[in-house]
Protein backbone atom coordinates (compact mmCIF):
# COMPACT_ATOMS: atom_id res chain seq x y z
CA UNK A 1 -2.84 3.82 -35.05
CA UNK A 2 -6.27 4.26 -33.81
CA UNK A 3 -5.11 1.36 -31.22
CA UNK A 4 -2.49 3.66 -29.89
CA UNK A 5 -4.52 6.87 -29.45
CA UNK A 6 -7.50 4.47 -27.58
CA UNK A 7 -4.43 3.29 -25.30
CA UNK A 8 -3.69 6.68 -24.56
CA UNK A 9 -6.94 8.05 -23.70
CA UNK A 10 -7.30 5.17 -21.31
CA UNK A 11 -4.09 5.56 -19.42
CA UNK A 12 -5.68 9.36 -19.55
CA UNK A 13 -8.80 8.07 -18.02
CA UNK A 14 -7.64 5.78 -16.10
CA UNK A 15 -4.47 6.44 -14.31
CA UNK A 16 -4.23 10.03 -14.61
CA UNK A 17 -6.74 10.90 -12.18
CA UNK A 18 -5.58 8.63 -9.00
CA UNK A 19 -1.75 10.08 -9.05
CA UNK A 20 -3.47 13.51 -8.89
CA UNK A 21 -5.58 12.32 -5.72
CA UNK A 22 -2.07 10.79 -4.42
CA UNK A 23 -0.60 14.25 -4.97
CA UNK A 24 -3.37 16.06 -3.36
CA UNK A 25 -3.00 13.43 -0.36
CA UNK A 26 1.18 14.71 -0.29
CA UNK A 27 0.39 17.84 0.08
CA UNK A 28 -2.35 17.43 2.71
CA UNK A 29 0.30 15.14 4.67
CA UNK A 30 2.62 17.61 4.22
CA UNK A 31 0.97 20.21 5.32
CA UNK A 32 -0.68 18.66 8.80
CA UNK A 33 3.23 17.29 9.23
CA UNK A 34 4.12 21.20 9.29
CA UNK A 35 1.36 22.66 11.20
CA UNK A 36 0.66 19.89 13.85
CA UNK A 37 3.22 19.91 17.30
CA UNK A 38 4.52 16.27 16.52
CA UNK A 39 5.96 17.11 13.40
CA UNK A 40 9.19 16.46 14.78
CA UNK A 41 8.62 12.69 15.87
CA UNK A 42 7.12 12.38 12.43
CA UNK A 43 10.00 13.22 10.53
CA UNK A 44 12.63 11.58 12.73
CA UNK A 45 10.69 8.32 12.01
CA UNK A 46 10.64 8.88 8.39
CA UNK A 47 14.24 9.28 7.94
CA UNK A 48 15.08 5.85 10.17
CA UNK A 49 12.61 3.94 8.02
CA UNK A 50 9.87 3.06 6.12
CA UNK A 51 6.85 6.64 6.07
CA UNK A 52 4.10 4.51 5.38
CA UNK A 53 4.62 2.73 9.40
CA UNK A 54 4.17 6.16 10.79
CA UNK A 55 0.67 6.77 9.01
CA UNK A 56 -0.42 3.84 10.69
């Protein structure tokens, strides 16, 4: 049992904090995707095919 909780805290630790820096990164690509002029090309792009080759 004490395995278990030691698991726990480490996927806690451990993989907790990066998907909340991933969804702080969404919402920052979000947001410049809304507020900058080429929004438009962006999405177009995204729907055809893979997001991350627009990033790039």
């Amino acid at each position: 049992m004490s395995n278990h909780t030691l698991c726990s805290e480490f996927y806690l630790r451990v993989v907790f904090p990066p998907r909340f820096v991933g969804v702080l990164a969404l919402m920052i690509g979000v947001g410049v995707a809304y507020f900058y002029p080429k929004s438009d090309d962006v999405s177009n792009q995204t729907q055809n095919g893979d997001p991350m080759i627009t990033f790039r």
